[in-house]
N, C-alpha and C. Protein backbone atom coordinates (compact mmCIF):
# COMPACT_ATOMS: atom_id res chain seq x y z
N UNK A 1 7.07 -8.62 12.66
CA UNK A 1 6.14 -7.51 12.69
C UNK A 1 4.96 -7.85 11.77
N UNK A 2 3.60 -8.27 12.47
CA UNK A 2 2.57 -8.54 11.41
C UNK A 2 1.72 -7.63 11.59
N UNK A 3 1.45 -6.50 12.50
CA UNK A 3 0.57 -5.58 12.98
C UNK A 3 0.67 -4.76 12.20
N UNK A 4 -1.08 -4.56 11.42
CA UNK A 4 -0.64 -3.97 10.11
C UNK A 4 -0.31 -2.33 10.36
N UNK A 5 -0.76 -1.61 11.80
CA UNK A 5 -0.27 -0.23 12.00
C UNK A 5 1.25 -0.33 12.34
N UNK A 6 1.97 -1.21 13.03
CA UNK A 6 3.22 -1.04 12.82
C UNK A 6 3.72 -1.15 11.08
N UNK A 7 3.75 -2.00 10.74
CA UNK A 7 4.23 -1.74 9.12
C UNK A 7 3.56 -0.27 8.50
N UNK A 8 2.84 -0.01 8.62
CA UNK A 8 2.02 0.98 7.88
C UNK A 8 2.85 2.14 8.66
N UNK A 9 3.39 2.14 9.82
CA UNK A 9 4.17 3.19 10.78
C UNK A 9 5.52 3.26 10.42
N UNK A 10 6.24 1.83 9.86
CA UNK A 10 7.25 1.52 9.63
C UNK A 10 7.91 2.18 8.32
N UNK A 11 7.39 2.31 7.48
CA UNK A 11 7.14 2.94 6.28
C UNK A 11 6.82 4.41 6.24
N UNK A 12 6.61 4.83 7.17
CA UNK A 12 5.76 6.23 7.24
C UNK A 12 4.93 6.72 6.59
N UNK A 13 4.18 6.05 6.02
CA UNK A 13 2.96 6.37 4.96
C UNK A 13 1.95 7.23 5.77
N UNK A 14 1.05 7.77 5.00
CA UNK A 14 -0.22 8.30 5.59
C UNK A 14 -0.91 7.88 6.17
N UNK A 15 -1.12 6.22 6.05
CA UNK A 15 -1.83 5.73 6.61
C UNK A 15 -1.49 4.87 7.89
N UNK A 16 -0.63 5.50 8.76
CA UNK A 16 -0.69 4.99 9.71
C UNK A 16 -0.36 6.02 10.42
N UNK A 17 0.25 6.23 11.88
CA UNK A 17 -0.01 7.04 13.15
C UNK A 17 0.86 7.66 13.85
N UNK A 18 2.03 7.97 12.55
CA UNK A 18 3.53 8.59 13.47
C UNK A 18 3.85 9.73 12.51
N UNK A 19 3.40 10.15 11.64
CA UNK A 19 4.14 10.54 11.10
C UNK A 19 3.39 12.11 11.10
N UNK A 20 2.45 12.90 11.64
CA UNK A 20 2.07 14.23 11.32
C UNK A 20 1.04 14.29 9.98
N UNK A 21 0.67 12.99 9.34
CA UNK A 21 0.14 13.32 7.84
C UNK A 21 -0.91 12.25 8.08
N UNK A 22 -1.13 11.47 8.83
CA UNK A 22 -2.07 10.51 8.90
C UNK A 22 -3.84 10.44 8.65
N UNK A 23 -4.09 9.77 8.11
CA UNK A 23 -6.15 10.20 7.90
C UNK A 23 -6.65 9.15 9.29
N UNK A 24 -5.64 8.20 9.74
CA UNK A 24 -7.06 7.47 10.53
C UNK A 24 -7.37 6.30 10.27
N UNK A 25 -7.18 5.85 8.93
CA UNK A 25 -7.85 4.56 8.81
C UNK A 25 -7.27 3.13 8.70
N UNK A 26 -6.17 3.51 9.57
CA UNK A 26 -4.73 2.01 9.68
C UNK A 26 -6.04 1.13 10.94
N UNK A 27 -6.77 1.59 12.00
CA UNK A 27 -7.59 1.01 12.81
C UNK A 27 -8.59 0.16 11.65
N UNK A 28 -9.19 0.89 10.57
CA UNK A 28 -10.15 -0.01 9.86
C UNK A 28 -9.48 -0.87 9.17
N UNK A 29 -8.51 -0.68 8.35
CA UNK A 29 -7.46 -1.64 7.69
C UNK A 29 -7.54 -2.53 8.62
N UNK A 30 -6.80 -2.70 9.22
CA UNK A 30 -6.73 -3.62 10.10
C UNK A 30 -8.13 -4.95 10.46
N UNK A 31 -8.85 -4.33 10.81
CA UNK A 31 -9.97 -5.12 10.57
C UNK A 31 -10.25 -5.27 9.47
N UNK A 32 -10.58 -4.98 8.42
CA UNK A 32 -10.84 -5.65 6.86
C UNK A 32 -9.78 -6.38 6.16
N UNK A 33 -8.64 -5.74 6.53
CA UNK A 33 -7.32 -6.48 5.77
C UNK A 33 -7.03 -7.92 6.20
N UNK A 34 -7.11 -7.94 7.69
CA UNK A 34 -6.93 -9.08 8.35
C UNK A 34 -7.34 -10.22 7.89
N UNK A 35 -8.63 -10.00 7.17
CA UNK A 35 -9.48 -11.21 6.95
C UNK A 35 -9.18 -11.14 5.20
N UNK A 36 -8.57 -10.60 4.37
CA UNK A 36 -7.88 -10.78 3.21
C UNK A 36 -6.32 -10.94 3.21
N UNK A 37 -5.25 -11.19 4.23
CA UNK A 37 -4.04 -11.21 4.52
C UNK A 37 -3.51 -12.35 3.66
N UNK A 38 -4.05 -13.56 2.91
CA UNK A 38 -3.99 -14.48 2.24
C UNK A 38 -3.99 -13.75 0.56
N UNK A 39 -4.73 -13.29 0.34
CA UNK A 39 -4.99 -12.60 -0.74
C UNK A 39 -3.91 -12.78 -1.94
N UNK A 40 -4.10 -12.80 -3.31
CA UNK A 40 -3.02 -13.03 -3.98
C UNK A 40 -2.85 -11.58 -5.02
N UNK A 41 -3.84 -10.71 -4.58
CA UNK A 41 -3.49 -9.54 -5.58
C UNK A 41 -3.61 -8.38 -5.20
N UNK A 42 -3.89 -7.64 -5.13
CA UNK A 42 -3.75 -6.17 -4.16
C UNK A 42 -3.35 -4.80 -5.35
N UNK A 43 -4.55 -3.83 -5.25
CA UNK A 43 -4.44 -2.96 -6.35
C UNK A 43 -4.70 -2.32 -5.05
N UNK A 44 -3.71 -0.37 -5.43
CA UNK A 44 -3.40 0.28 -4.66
C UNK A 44 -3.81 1.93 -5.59
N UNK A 45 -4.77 2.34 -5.90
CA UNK A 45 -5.02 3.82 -6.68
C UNK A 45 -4.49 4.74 -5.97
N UNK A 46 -3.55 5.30 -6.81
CA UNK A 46 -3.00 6.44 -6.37
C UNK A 46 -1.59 6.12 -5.25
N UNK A 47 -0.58 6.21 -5.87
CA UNK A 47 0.58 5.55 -5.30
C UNK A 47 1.57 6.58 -4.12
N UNK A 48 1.34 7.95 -4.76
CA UNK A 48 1.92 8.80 -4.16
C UNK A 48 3.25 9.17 -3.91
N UNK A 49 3.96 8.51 -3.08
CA UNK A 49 5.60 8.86 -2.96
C UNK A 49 5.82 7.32 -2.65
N UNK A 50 5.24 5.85 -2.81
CA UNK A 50 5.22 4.70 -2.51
C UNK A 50 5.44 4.30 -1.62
N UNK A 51 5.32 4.73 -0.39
CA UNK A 51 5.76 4.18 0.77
C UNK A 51 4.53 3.26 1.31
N UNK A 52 3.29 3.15 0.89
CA UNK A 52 2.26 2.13 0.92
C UNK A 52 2.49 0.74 0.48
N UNK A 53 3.21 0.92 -0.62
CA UNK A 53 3.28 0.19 -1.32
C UNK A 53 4.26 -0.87 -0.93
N UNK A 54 4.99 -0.05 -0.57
CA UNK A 54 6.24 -1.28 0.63
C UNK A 54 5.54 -2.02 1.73
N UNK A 55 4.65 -1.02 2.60
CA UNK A 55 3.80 -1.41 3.28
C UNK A 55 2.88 -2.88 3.11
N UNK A 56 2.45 -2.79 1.71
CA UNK A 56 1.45 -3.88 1.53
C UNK A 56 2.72 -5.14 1.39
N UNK A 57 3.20 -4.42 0.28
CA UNK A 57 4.32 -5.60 0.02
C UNK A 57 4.55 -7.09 1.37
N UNK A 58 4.83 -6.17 2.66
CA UNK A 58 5.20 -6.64 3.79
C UNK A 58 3.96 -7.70 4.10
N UNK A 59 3.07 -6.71 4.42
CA UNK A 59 1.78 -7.59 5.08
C UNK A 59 1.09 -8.90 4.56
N UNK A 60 0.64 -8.41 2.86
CA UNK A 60 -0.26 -9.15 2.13
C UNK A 60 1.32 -10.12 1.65
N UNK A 61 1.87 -10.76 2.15
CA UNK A 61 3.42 -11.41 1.63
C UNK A 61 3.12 -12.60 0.83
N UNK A 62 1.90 -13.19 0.00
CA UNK A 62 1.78 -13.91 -0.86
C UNK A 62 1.24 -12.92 -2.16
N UNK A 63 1.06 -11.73 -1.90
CA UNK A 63 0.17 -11.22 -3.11
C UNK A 63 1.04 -10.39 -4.09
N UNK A 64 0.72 -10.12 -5.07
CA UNK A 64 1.31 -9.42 -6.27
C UNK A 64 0.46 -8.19 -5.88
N UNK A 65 1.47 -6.62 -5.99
CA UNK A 65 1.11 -5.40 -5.93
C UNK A 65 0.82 -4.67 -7.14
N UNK A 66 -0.58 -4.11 -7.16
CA UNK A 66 -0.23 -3.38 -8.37
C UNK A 66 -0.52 -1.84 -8.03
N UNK A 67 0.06 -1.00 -8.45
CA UNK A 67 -0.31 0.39 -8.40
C UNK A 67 -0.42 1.05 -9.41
N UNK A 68 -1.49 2.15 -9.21
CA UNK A 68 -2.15 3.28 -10.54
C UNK A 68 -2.20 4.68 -10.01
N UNK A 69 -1.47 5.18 -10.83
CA UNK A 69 -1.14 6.44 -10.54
C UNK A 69 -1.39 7.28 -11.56
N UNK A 70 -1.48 8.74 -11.66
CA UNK A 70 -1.36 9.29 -12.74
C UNK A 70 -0.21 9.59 -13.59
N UNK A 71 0.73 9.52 -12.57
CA UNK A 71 2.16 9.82 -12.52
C UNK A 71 3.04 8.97 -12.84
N UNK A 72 3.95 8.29 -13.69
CA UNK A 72 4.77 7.49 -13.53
C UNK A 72 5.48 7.12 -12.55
N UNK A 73 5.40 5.94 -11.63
CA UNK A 73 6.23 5.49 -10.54
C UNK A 73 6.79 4.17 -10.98
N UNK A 74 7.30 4.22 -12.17
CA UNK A 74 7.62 2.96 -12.48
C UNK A 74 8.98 2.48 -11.52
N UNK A 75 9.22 3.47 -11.03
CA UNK A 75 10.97 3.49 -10.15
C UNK A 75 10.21 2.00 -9.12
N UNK A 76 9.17 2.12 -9.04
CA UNK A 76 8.79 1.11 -7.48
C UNK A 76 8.79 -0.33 -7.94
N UNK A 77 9.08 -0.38 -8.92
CA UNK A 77 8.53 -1.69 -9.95
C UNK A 77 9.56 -2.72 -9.10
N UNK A 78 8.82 -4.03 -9.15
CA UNK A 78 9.93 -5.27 -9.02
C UNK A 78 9.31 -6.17 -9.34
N UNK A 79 9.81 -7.79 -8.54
CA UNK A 79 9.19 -8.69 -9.49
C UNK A 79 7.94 -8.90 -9.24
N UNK A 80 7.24 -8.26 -7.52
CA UNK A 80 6.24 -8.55 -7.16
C UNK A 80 5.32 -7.38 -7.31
N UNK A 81 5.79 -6.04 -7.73
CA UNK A 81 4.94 -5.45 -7.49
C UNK A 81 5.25 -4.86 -9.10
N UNK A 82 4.26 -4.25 -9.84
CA UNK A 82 4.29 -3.35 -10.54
C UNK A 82 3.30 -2.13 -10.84
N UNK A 83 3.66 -0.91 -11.36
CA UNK A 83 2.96 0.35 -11.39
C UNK A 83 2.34 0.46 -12.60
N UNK A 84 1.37 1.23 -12.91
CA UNK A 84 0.79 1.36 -14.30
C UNK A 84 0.03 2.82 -14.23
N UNK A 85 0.51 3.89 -15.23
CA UNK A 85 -0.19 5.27 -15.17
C UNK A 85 -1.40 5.12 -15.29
N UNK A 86 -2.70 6.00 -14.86
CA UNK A 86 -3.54 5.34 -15.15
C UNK A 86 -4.62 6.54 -14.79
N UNK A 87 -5.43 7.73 -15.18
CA UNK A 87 -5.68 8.93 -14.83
C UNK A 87 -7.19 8.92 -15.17
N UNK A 88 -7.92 8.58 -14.25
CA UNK A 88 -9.13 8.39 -13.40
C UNK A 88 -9.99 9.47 -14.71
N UNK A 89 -9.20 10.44 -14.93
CA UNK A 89 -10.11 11.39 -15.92
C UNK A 89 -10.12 11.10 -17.71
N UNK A 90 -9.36 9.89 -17.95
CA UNK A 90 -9.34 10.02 -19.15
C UNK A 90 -9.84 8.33 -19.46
């Protein structure tokens, strides 16, 4: 599965097209991501309930994840990806 709306579907995140919560923009991903799929780092603002984050994990499969949240999600942490609080207002 390399189609980044299936993974992004697979996961049920927002950003892709099954799930009732979607914005739309798994079609533009797709075209911009495609051409960074090599990529070795990948920052993700705003983590949410992490199911993106699995998402990238999959796709970008050479890159290190990082996510910023306001919230502690350190639960998502592993060796490739890690979280960091991080509140846009302060």
């Amino acid at each position: 599965m390399d189609k980044l709306i299936d993974i992004l579907d697979k996961y049920e995140t927002d950003k892709g097209t099954l799930h009732g919560h979607e914005h739309g923009f798994s079609e533009f991903y797709e075209k911009y991501f495609n051409k960074i799929k090599n990529c070795k780092n990948i920052l993700e603002i705003g983590v949410g309930e992490g199911a993106s984050l699995y998402a990238w994990q999959e796709y970008f499969k050479d890159a290190f994840i990082l996510g910023a949240d306001c919230v502690d999600k350190s639960q998502y942490n592993t060796e490739k990806l890690k979280c960091f609080i991080l509140d846009q207002s302060d």
